[in-house]
N, C-alpha and C. Protein backbone atom coordinates (compact mmCIF):
# COMPACT_ATOMS: atom_id res chain seq x y z
N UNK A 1 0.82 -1.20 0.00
CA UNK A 1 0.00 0.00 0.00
C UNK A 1 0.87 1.27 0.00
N UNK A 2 2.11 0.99 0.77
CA UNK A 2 2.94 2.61 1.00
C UNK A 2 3.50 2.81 -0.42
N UNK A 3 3.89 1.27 -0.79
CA UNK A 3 4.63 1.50 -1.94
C UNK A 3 3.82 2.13 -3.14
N UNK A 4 2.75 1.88 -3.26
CA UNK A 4 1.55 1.64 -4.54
C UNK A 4 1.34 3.74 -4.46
N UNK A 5 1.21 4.10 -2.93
CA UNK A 5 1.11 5.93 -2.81
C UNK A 5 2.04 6.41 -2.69
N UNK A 6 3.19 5.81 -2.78
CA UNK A 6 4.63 7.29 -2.93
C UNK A 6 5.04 6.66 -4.76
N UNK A 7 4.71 5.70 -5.19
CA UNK A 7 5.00 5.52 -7.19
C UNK A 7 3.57 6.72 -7.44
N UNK A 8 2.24 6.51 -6.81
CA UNK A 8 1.23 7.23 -7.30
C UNK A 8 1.88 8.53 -7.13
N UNK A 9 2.23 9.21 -6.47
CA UNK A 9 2.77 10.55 -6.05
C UNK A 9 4.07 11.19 -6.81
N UNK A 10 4.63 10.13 -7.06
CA UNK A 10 5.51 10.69 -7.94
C UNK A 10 5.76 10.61 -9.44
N UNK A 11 5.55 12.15 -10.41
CA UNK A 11 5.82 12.07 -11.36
C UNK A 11 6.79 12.77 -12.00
N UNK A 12 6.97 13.04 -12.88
CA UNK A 12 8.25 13.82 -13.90
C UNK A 12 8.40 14.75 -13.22
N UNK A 13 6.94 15.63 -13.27
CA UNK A 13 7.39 17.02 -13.73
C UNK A 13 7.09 17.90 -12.49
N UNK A 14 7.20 17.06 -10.69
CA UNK A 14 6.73 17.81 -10.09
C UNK A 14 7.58 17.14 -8.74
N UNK A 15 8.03 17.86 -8.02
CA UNK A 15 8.26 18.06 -6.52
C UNK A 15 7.75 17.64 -5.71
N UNK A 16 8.16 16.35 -4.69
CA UNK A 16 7.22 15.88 -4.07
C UNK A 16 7.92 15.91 -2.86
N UNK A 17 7.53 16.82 -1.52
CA UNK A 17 8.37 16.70 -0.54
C UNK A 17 7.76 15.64 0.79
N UNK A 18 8.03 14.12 1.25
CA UNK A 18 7.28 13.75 2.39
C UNK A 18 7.74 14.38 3.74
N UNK A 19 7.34 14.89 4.63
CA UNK A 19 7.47 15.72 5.75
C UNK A 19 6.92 15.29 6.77
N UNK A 20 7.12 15.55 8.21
CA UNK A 20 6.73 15.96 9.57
C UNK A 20 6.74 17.50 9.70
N UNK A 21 5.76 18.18 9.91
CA UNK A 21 5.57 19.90 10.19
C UNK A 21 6.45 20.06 11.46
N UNK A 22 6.78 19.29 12.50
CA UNK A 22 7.72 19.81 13.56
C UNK A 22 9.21 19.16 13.53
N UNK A 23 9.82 18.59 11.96
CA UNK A 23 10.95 18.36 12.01
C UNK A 23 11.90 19.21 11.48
N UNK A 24 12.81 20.03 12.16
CA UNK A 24 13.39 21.36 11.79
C UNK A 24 14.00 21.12 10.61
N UNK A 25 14.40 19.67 9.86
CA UNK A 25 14.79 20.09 8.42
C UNK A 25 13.88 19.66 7.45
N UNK A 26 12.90 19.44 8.02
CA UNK A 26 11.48 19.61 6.68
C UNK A 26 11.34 20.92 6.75
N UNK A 27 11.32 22.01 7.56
CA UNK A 27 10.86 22.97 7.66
C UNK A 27 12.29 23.87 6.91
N UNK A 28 13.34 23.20 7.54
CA UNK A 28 14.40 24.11 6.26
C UNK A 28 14.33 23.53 4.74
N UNK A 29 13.84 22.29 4.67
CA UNK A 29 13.43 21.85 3.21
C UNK A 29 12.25 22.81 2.68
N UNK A 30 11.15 23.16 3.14
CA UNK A 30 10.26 23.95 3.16
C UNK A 30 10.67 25.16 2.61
N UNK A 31 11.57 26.12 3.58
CA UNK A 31 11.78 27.43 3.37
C UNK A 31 13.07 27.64 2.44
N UNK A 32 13.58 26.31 1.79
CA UNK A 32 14.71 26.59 0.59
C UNK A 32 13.66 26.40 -0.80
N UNK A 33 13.13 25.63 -0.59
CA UNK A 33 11.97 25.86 -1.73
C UNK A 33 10.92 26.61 -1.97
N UNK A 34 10.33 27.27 -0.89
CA UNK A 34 9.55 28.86 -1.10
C UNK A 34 10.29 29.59 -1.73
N UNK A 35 10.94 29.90 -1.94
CA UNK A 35 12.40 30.71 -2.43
C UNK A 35 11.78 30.99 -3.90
N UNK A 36 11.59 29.79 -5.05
CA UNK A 36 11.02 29.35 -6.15
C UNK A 36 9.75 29.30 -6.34
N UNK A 37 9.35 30.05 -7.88
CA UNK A 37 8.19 30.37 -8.32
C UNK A 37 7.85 29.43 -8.80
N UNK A 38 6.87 28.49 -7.98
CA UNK A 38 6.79 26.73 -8.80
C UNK A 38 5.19 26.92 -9.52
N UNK A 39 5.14 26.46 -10.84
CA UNK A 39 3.48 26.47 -11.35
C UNK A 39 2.70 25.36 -10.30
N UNK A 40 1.64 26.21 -10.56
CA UNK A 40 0.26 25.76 -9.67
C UNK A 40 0.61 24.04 -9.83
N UNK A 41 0.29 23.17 -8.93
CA UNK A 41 0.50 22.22 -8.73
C UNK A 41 1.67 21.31 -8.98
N UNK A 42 2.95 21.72 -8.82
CA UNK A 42 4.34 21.06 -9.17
C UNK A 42 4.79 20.94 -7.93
N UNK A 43 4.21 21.12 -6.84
CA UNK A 43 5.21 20.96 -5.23
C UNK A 43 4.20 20.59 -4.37
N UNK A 44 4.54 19.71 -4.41
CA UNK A 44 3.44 18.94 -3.28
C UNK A 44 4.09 18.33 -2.32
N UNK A 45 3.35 19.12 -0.84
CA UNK A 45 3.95 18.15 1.07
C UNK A 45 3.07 17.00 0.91
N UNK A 46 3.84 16.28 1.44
CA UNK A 46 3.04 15.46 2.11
C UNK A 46 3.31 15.20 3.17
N UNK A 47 2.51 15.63 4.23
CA UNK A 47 2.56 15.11 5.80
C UNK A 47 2.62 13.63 6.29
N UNK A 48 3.03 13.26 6.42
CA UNK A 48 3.08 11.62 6.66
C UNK A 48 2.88 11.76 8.20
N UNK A 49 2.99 12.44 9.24
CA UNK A 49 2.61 12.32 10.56
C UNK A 49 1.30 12.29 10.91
N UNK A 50 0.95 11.11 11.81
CA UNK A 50 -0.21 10.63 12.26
C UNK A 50 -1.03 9.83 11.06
N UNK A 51 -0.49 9.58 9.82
CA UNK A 51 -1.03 8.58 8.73
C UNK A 51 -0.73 7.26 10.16
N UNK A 52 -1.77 6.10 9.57
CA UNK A 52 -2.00 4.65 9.66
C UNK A 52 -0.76 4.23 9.32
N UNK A 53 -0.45 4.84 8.12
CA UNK A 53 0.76 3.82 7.20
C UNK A 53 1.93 4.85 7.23
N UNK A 54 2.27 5.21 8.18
CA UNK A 54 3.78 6.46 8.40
C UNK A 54 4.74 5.00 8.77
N UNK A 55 4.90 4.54 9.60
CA UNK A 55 5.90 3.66 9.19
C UNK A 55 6.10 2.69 8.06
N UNK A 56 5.23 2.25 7.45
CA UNK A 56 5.24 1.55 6.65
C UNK A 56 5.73 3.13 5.34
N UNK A 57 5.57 3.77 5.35
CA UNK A 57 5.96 4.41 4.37
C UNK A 57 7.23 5.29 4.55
N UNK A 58 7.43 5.60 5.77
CA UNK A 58 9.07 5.56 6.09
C UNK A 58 9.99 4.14 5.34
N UNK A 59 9.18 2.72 5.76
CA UNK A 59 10.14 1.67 5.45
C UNK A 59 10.36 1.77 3.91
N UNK A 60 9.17 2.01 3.36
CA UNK A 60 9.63 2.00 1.65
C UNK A 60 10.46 3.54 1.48
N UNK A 61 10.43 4.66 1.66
CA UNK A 61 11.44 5.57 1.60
C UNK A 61 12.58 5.31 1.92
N UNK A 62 12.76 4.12 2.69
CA UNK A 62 13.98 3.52 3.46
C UNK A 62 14.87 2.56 2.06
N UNK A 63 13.72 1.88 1.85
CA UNK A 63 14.06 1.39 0.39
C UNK A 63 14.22 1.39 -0.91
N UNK A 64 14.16 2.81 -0.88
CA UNK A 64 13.91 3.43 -2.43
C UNK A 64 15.12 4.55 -2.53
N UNK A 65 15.27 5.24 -1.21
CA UNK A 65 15.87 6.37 -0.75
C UNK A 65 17.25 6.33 0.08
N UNK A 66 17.54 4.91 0.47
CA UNK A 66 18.29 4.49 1.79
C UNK A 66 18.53 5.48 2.99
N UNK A 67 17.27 6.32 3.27
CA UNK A 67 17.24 6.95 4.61
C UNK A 67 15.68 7.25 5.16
N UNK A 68 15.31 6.68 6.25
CA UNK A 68 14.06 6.62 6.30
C UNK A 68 13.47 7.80 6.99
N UNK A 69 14.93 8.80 7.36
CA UNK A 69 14.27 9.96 8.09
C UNK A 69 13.34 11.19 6.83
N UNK A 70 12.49 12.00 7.58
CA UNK A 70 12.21 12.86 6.70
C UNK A 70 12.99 14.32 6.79
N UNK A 71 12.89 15.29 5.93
CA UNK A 71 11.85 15.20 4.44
C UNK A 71 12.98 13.87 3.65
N UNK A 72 11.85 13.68 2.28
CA UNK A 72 12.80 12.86 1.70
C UNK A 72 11.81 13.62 0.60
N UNK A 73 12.67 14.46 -0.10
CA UNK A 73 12.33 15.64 -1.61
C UNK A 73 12.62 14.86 -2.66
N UNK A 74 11.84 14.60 -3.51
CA UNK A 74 11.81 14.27 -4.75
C UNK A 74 11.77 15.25 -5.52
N UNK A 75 12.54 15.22 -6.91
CA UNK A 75 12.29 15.98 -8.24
C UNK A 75 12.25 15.43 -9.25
N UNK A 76 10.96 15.32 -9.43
CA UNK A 76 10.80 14.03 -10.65
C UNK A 76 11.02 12.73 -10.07
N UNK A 77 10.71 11.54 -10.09
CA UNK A 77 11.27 10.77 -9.83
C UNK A 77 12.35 10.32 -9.01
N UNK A 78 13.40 11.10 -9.02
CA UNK A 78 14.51 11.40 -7.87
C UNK A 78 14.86 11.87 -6.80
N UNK A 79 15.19 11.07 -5.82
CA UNK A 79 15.29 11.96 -4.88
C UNK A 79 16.75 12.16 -4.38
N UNK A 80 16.72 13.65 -4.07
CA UNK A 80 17.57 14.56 -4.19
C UNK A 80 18.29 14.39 -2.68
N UNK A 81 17.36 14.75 -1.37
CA UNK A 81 17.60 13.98 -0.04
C UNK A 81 17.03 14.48 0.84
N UNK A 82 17.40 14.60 1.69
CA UNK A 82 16.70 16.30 3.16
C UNK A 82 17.19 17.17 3.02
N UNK A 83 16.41 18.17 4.21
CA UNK A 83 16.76 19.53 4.14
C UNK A 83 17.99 19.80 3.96
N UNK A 84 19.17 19.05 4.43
CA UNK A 84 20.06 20.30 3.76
C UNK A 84 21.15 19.80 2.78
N UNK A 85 20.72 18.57 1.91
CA UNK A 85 20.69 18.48 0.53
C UNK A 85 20.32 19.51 0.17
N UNK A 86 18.99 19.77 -0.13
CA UNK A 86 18.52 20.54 -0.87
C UNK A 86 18.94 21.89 -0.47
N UNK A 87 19.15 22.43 0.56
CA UNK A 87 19.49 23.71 0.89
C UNK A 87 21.06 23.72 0.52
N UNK A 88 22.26 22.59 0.28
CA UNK A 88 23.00 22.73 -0.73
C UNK A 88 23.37 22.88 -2.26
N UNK A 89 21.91 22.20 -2.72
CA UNK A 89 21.78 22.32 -3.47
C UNK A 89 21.16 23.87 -4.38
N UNK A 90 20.48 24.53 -3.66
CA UNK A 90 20.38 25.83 -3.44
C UNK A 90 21.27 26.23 -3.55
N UNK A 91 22.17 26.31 -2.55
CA UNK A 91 23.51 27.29 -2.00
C UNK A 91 24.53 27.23 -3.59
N UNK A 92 24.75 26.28 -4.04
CA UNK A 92 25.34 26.06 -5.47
C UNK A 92 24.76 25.96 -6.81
N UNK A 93 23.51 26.83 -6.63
CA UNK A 93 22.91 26.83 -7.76
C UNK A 93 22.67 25.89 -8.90
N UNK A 94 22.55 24.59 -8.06
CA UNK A 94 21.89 23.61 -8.62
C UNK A 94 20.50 23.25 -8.90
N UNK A 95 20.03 23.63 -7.84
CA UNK A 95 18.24 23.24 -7.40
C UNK A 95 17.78 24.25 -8.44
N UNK A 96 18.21 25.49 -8.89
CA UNK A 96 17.13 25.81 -10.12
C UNK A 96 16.77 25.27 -11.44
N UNK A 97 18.21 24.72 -11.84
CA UNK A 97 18.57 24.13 -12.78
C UNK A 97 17.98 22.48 -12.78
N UNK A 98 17.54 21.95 -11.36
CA UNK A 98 16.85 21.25 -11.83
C UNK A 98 15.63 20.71 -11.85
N UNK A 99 14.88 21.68 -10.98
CA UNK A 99 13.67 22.63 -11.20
C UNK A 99 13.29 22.56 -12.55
N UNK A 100 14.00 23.76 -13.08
CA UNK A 100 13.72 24.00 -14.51
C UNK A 100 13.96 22.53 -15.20
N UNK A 101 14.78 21.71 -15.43
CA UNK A 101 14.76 20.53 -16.26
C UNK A 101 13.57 19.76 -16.23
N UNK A 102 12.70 19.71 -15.08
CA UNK A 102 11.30 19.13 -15.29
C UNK A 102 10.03 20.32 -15.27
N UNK A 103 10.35 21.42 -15.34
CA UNK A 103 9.54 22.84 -15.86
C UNK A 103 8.27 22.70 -14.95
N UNK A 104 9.19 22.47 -13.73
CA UNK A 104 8.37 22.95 -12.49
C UNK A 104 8.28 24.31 -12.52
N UNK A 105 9.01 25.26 -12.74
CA UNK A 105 8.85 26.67 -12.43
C UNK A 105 7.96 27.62 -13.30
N UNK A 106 7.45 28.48 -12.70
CA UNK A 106 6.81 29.41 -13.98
C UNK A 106 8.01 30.41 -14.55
């Protein structure tokens, strides 16, 4: 089932971040990607805290991702890692560039 809703969730051309709202690097995953003008529906949270299936969907992030903590940011298909992946990836002007390669941005 976890597996069948994080393949449903993820596609090409859009940003998929899984999160806890009180884990301080979802929330710096969060505020490196506000940063970016993403078109209407290309960035999507998903809260996984207090789901039925949060561990079970930690374990497949565990297996897809080899780290079961969150966030675990996808771009397109890939995932990139936690907060401060991505907030390196920022810092070196990578994350726009690959943003733009799946024309998440307006």
């Amino acid at each position: 089932m976890a597996q069948q809703f994080v393949k449903a969730e993820l596609k090409g051309d859009k940003v998929v971040v899984f999160l806890k709202p009180t884990c301080p690097y979802c929330v710096m995953a969060e505020d490196v990607l506000s940063k970016y003008p993403f078109k209407p529906g290309h960035l999507k949270k998903i809260d996984i805290s207090g789901r039925d299936d949060m561990q079970s969907l930690q374990d497949y992030l565990q297996e897809i991702t080899g780290a079961r903590t969150v966030p675990r940011v996808f771009i397109g298909e890939e995932c990139v890692g936690g907060g401060s992946d991505v907030a390196a990836l920022h810092k070196s002007g990578a994350l726009r560039g690959m943003l733009e390669s799946i024309g998440a941005l307006q």
